[in-house]
N, C-alpha and C. Protein backbone atom coordinates (compact mmCIF):
# COMPACT_ATOMS: atom_id res chain seq x y z
N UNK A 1 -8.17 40.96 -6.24
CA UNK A 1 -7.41 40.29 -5.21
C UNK A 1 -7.94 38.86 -5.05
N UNK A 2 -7.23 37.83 -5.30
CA UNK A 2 -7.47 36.47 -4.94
C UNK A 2 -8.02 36.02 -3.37
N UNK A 3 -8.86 35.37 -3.52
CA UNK A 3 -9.07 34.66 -2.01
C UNK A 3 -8.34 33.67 -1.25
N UNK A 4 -8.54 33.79 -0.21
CA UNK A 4 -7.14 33.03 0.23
C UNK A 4 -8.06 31.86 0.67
N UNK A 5 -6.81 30.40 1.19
CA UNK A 5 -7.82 29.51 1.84
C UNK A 5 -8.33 29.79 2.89
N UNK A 6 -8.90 28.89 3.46
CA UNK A 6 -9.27 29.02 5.08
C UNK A 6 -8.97 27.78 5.87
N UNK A 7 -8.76 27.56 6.86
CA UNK A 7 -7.63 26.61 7.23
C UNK A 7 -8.45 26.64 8.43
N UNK A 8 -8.34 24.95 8.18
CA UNK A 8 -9.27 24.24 9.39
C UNK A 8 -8.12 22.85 10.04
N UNK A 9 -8.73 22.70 11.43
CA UNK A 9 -7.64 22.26 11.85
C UNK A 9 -8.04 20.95 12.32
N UNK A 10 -7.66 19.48 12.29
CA UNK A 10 -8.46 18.43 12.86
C UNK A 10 -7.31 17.63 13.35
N UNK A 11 -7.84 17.25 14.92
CA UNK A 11 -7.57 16.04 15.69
C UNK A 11 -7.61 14.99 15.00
N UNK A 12 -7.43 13.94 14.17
CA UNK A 12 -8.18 12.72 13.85
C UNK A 12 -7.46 11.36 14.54
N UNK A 13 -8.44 10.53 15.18
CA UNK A 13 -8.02 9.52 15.94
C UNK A 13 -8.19 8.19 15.11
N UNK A 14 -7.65 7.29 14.47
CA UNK A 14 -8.20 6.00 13.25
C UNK A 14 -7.99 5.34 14.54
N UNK A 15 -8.83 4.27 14.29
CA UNK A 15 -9.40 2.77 14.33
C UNK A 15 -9.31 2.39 13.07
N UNK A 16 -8.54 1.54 12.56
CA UNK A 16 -8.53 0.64 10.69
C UNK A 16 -8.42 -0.52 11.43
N UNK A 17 -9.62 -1.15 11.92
CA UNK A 17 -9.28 -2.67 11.73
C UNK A 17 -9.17 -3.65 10.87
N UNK A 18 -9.46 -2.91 9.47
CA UNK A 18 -9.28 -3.83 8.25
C UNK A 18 -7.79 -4.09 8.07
N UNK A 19 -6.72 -2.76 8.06
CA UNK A 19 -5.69 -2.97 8.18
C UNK A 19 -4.67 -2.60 8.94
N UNK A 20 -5.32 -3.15 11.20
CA UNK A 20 -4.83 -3.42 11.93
C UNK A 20 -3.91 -1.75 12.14
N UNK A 21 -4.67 -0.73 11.51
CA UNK A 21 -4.01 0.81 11.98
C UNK A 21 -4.54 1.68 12.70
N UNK A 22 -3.58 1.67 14.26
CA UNK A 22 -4.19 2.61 15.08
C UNK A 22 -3.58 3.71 15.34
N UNK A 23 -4.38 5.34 15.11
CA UNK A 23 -2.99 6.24 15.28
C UNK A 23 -3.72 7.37 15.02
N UNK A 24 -3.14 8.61 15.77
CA UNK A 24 -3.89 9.79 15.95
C UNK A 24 -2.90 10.78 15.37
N UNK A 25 -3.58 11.48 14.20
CA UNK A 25 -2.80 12.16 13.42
C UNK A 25 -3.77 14.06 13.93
N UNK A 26 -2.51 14.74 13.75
CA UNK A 26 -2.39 16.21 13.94
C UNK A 26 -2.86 16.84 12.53
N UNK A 27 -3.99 17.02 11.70
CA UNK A 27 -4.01 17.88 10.51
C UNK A 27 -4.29 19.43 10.17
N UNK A 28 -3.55 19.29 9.05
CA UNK A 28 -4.21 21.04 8.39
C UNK A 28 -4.70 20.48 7.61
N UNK A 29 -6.11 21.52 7.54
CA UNK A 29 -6.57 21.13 5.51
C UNK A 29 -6.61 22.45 5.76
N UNK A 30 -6.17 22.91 4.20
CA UNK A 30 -6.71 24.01 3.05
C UNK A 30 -7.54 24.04 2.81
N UNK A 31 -8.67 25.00 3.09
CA UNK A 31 -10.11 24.24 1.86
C UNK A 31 -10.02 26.24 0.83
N UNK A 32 -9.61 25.37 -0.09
CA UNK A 32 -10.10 26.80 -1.18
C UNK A 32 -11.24 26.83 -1.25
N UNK A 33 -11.26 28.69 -1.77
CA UNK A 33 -12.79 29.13 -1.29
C UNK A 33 -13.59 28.29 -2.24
N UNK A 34 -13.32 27.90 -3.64
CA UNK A 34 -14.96 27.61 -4.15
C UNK A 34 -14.66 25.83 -3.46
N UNK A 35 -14.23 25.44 -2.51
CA UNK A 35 -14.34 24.13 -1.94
C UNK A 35 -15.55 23.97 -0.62
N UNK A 36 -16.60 23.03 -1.21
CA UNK A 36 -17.48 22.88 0.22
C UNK A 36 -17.25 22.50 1.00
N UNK A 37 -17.91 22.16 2.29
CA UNK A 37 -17.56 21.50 3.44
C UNK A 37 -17.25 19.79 3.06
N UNK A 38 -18.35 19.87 2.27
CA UNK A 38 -18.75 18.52 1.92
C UNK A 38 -18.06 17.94 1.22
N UNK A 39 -17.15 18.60 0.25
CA UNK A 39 -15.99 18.47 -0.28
C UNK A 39 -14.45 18.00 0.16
N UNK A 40 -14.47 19.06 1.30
CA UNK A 40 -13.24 18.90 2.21
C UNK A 40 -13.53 17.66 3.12
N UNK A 41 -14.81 17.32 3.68
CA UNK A 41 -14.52 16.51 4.57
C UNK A 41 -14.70 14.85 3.44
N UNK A 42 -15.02 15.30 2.72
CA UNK A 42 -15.05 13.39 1.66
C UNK A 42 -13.11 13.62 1.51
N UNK A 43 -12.55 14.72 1.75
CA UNK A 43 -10.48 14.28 1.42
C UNK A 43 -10.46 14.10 2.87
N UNK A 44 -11.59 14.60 4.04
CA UNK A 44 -10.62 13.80 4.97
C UNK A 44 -11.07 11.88 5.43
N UNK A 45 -12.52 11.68 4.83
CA UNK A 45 -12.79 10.61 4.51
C UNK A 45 -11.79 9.96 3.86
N UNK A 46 -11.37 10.05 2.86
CA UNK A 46 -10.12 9.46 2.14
C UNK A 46 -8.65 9.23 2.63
N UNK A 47 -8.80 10.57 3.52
CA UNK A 47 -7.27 10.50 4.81
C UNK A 47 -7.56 9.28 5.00
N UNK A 48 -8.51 9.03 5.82
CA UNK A 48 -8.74 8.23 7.45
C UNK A 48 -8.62 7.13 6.74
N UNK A 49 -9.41 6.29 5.43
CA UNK A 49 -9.09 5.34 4.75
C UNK A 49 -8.08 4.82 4.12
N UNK A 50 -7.05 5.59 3.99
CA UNK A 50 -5.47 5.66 3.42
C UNK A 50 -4.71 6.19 3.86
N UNK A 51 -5.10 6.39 5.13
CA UNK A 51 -4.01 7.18 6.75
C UNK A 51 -2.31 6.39 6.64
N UNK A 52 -1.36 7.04 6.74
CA UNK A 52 -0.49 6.95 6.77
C UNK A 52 0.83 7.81 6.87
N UNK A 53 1.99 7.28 7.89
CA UNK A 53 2.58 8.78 7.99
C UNK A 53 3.10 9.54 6.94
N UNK A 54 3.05 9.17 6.05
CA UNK A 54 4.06 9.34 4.52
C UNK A 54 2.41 10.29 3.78
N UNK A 55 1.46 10.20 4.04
CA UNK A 55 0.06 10.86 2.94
C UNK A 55 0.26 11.83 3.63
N UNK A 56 0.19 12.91 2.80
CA UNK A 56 0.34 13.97 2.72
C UNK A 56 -1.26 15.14 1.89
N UNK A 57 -1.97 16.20 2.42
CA UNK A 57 -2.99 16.82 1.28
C UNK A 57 -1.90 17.23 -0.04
N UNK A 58 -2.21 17.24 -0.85
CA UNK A 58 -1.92 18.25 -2.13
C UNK A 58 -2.50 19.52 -2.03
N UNK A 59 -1.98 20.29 -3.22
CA UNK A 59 -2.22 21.19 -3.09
C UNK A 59 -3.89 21.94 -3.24
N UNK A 60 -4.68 20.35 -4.12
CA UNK A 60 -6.13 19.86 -4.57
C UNK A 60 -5.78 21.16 -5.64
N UNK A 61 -7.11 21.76 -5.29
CA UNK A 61 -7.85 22.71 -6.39
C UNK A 61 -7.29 23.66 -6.97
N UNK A 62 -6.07 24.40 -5.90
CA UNK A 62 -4.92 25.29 -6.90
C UNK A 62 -4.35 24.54 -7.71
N UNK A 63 -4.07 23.66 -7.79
CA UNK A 63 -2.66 23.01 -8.64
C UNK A 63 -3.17 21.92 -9.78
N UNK A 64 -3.10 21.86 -10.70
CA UNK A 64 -3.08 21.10 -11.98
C UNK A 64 -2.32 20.15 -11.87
N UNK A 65 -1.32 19.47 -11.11
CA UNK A 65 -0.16 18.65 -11.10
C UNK A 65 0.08 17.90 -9.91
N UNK A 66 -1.34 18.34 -8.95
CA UNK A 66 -1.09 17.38 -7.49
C UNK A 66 -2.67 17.27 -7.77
N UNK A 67 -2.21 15.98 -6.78
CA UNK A 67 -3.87 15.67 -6.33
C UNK A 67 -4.19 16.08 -5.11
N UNK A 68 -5.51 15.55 -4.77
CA UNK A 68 -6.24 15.85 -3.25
C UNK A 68 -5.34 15.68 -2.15
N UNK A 69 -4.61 13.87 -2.04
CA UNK A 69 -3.58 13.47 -1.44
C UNK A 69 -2.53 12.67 -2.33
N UNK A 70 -1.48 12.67 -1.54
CA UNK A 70 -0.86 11.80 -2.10
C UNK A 70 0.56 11.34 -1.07
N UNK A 71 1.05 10.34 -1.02
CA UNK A 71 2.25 9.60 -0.77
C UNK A 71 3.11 9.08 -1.52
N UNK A 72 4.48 9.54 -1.15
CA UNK A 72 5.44 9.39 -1.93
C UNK A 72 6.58 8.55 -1.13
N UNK A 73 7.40 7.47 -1.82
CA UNK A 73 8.75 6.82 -1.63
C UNK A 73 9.72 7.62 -1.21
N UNK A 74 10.70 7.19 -0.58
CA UNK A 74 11.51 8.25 0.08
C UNK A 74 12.47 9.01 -1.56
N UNK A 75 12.47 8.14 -2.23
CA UNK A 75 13.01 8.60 -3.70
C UNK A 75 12.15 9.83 -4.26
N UNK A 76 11.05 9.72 -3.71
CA UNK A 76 10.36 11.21 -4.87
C UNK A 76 9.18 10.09 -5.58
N UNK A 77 9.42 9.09 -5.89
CA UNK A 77 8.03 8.42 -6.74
C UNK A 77 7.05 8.76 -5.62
N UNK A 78 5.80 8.99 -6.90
CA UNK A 78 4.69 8.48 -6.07
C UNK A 78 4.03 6.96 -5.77
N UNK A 79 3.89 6.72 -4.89
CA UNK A 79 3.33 5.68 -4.50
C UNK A 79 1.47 5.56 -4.28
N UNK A 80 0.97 6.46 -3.99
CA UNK A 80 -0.45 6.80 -3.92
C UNK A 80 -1.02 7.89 -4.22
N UNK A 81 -2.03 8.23 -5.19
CA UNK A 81 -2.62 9.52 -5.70
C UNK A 81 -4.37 9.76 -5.73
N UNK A 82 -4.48 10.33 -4.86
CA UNK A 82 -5.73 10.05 -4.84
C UNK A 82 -6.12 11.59 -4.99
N UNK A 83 -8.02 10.93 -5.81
CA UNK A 83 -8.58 12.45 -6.11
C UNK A 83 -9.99 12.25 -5.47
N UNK A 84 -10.31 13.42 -5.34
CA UNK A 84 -11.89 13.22 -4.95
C UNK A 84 -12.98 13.80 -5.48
N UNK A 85 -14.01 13.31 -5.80
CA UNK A 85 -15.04 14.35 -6.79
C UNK A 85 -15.34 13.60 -7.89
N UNK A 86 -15.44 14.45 -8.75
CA UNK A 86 -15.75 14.02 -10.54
C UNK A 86 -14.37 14.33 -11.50
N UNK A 87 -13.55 13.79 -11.20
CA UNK A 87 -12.11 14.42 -12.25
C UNK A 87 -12.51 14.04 -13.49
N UNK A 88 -11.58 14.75 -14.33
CA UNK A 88 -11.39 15.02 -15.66
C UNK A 88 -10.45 13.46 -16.01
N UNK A 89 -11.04 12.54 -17.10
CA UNK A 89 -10.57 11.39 -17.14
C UNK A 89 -9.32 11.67 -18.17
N UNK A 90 -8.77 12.56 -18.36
CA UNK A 90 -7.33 12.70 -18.85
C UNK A 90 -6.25 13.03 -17.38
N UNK A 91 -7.54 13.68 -16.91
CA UNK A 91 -5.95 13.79 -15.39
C UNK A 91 -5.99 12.54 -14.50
N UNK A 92 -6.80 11.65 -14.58
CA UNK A 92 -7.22 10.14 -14.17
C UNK A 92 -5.92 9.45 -14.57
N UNK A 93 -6.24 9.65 -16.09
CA UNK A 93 -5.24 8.70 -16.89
C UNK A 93 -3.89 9.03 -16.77
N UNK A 94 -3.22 10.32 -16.40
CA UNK A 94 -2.01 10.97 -16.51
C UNK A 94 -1.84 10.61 -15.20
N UNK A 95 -2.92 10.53 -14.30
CA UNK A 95 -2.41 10.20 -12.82
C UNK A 95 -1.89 9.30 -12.66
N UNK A 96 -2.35 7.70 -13.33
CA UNK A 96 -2.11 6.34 -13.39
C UNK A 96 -0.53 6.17 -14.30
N UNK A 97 -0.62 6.98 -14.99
CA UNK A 97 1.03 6.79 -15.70
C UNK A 97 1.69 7.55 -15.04
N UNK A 98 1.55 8.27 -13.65
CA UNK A 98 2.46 9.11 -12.80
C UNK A 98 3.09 7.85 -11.29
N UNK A 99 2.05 7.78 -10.90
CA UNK A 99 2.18 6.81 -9.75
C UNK A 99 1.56 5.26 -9.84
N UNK A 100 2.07 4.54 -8.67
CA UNK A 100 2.08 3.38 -8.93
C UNK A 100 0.67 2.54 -8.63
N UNK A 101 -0.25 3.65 -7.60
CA UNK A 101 -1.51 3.46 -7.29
C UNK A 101 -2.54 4.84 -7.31
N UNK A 102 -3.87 4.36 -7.81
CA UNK A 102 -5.00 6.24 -7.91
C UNK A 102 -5.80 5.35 -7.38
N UNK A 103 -6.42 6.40 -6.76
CA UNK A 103 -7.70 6.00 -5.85
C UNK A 103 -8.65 7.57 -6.11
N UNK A 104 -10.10 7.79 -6.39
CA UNK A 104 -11.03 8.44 -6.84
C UNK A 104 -11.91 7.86 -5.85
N UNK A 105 -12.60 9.08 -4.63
CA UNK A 105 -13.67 8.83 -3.92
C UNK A 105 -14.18 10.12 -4.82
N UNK A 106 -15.72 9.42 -5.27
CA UNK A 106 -16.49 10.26 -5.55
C UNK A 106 -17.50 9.93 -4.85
N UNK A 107 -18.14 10.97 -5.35
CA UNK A 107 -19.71 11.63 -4.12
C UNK A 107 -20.73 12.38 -4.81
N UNK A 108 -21.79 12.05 -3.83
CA UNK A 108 -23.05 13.32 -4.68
C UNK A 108 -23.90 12.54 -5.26
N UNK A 109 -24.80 13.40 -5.52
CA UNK A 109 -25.66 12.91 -6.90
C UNK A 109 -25.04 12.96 -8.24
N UNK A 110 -24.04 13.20 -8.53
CA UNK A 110 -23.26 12.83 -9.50
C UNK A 110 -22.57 11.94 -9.85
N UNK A 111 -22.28 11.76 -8.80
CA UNK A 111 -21.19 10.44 -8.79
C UNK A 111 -21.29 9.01 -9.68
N UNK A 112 -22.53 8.68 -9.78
CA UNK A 112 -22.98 7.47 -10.92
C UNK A 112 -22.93 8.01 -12.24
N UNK A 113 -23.31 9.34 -12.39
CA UNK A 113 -23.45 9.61 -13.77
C UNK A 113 -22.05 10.14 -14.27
N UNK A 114 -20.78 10.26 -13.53
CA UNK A 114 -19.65 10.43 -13.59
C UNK A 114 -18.71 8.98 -14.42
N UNK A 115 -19.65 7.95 -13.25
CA UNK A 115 -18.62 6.95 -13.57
C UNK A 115 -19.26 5.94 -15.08
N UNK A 116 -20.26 6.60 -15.33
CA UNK A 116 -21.05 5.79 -16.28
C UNK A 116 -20.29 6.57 -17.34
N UNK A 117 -20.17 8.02 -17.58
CA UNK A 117 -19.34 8.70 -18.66
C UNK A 117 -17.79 8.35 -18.89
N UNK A 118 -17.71 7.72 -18.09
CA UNK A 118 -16.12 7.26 -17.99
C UNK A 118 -15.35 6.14 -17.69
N UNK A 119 -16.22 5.00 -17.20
CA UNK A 119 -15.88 3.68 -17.14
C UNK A 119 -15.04 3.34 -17.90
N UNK A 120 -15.70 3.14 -19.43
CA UNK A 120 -14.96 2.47 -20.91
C UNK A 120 -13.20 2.88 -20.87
N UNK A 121 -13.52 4.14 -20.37
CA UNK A 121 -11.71 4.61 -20.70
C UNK A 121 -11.15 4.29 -19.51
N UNK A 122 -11.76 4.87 -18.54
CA UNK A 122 -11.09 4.53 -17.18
C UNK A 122 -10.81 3.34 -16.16
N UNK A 123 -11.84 2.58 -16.61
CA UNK A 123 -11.44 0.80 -16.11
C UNK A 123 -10.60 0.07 -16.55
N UNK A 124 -9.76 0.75 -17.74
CA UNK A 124 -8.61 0.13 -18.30
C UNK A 124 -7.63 0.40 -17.54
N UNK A 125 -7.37 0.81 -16.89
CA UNK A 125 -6.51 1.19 -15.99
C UNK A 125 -5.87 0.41 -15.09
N UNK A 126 -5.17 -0.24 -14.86
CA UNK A 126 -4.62 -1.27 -13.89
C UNK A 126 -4.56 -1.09 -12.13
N UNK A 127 -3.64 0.34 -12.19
CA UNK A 127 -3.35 1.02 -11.09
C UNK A 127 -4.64 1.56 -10.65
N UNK A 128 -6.09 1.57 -11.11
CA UNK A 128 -6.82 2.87 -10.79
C UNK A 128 -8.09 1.89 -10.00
N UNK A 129 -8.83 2.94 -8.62
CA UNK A 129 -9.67 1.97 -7.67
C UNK A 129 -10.56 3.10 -7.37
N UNK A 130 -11.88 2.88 -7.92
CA UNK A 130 -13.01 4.19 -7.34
C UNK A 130 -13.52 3.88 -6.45
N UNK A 131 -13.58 4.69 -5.85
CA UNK A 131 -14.84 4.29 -4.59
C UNK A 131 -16.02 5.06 -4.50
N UNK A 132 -17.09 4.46 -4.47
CA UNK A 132 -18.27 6.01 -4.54
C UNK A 132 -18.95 6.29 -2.81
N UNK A 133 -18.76 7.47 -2.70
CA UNK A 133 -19.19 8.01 -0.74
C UNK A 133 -20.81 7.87 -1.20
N UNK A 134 -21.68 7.51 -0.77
CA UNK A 134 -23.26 7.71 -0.88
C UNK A 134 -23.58 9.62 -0.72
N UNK A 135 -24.43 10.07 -1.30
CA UNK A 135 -24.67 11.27 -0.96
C UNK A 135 -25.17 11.54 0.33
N UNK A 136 -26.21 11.19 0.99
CA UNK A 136 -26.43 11.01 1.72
C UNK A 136 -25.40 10.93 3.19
N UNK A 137 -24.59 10.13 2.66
CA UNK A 137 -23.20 10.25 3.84
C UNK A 137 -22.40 11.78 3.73
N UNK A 138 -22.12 11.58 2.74
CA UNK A 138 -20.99 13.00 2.06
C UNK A 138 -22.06 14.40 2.61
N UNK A 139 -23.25 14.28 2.89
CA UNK A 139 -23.98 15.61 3.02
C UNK A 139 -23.67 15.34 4.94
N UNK A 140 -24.11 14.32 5.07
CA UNK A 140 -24.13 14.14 6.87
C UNK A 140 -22.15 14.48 7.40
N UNK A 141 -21.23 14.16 6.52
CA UNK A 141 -19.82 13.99 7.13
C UNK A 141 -19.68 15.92 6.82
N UNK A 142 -20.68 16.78 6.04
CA UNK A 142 -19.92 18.36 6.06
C UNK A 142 -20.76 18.91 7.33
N UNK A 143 -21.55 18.27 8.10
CA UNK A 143 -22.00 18.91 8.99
C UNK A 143 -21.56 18.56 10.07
N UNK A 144 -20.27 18.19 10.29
CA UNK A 144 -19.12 17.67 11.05
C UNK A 144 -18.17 18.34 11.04
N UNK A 145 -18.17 19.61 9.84
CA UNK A 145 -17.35 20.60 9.49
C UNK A 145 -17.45 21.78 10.32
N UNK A 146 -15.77 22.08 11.15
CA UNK A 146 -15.95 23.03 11.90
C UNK A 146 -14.13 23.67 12.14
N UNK A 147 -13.59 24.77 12.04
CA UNK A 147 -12.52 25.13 12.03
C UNK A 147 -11.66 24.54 12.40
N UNK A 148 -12.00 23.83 14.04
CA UNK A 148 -11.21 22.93 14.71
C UNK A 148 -12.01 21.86 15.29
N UNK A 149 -11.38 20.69 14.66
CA UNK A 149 -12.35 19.50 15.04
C UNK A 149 -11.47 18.35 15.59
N UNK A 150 -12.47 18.01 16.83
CA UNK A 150 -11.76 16.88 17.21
C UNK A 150 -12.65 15.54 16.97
N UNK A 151 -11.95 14.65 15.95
CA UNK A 151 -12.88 13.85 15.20
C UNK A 151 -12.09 12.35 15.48
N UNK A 152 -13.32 11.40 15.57
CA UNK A 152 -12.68 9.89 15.99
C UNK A 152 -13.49 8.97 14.67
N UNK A 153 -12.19 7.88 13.85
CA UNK A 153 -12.73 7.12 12.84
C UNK A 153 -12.44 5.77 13.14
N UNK A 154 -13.39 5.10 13.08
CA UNK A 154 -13.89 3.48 13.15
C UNK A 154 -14.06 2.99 11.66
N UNK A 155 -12.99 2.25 11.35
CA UNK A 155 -12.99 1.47 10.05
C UNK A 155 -13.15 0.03 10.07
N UNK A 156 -14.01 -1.18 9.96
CA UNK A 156 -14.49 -2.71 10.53
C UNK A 156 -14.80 -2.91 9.08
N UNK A 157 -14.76 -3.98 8.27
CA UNK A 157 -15.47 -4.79 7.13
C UNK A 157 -16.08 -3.89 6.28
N UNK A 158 -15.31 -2.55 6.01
CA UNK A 158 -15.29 -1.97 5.19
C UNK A 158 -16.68 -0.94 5.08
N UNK A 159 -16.83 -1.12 6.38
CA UNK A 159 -18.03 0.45 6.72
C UNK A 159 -16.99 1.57 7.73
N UNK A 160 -17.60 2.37 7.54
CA UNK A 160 -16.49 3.48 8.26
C UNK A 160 -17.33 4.55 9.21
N UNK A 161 -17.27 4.84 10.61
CA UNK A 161 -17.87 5.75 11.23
C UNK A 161 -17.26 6.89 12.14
N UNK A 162 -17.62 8.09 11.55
CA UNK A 162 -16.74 9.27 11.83
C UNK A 162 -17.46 10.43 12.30
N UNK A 163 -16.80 10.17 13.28
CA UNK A 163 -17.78 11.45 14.43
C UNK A 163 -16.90 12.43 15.38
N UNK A 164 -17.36 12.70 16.15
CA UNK A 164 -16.98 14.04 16.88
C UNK A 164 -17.88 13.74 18.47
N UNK A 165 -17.79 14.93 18.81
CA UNK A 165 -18.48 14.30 20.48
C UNK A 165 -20.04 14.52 20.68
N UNK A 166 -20.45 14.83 19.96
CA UNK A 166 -22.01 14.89 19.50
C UNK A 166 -22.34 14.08 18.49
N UNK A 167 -21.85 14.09 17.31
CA UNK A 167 -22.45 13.10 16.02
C UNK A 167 -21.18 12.18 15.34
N UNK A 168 -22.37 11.39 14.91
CA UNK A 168 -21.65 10.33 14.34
C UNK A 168 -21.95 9.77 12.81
N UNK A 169 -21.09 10.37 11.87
CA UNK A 169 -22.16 9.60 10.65
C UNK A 169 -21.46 8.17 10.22
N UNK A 170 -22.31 7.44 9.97
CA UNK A 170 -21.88 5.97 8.78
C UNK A 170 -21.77 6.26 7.60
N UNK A 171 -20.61 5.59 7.18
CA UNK A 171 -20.57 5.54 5.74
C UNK A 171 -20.09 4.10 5.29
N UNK A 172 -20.85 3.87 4.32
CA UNK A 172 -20.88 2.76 3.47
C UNK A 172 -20.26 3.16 2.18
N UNK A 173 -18.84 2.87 1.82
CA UNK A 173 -18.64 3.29 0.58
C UNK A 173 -18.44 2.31 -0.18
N UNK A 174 -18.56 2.27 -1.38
CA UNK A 174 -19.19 1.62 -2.49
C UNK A 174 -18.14 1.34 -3.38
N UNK A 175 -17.19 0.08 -3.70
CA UNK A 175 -16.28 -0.12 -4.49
C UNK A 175 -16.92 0.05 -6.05
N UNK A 176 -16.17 0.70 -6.69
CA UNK A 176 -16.86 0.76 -7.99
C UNK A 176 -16.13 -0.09 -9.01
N UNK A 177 -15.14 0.46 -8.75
CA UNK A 177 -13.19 -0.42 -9.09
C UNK A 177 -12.60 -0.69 -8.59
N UNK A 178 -12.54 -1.72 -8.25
CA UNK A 178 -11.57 -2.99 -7.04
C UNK A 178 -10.22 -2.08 -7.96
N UNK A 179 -8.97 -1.78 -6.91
CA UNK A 179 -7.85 -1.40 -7.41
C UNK A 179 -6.95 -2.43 -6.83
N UNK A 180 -6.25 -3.45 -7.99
CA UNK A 180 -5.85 -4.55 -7.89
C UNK A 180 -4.23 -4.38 -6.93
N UNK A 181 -3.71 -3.32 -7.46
CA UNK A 181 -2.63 -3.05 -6.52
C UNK A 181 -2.87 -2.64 -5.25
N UNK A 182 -3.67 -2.16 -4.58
CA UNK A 182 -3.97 -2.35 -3.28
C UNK A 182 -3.85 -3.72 -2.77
């Protein structure tokens, strides 16, 4: 018998003063079972940074053919595809010939040795913009992880702080690939 997700529910309130967006969104996430906390909360890191009413989660880890998030034109194109983690640089590349913008927050102690295996192919990319979460942050934002969360994000000169009514973590994320279409 397959495991099912588990479904967590978040308040999220943005502050984007980089790009002047204020607005309190109602979410579900999915987190499939082999998904960590730490996992789920770097896609809602990525929400809050690319918040918009049109972004939508994917289906992530079940599906071969969606990403983490994504936003689409009222036509059906995609307009934004974003993944999070260490992807496979053929679904990178298939992503970038799908939609018109990819965005990759990676995280961890992996995350450098990810982008060092994959630069050469993947910086060719026009449409494509990495960002790396510090580990350190990505470990402090899953202990923020809780079924139902009511969570508030502060985005200023490109540091981001996301908390709840007890904690607050900073994150400094790390352009790796300026994504020129942004």
């Amino acid at each position: 018998m397959a495991l099912k997700a588990t479904i967590f529910k978040a308040e999220l309130q943005i502050a984007d003063m980089d790009r002047n967006y204020y607005h309190d969104h109602a979410l579900t996430i999915a987190r499939h079972p082999s998904e960590t906390d730490e996992r789920m909360m770097v896609r809602l890191l990525a929400y809050a940074l690319n918040a918009d009413e049109a972004l939508v989660f994917g289906k992530g880890l079940s599906a071969d053919d969606e990403p983490d998030l994504w936003r689409k034109d009222l036509t059906g194109a995609i307009e934004l595809w974003i993944e999070v983690g260490q992807p496979d640089e053929k679904r990178i590349r298939r992503a970038c010939g799908r939609a018109r913008q990819v965005m990759v927050y990676s995280y961890g102690q992996g995350a450098a040795v990810w982008w060092n295996q994959n630069h050469g192919k993947l910086g060719r990319n026009r449409n494509l913009g990495v960002v790396s979460v510090p580990a350190v942050a990505s470990q402090a934002l899953a202990q923020l992880a809780q079924r139902t969360m009511q969570l508030h994000c502060t985005i200023q000169d490109q540091q981001v702080w996301l908390g709840n009514a007890e904690h607050r973590v900073q994150v400094d994320p790390e352009i790796v690939l300026a994504n020129p279409a942004r």
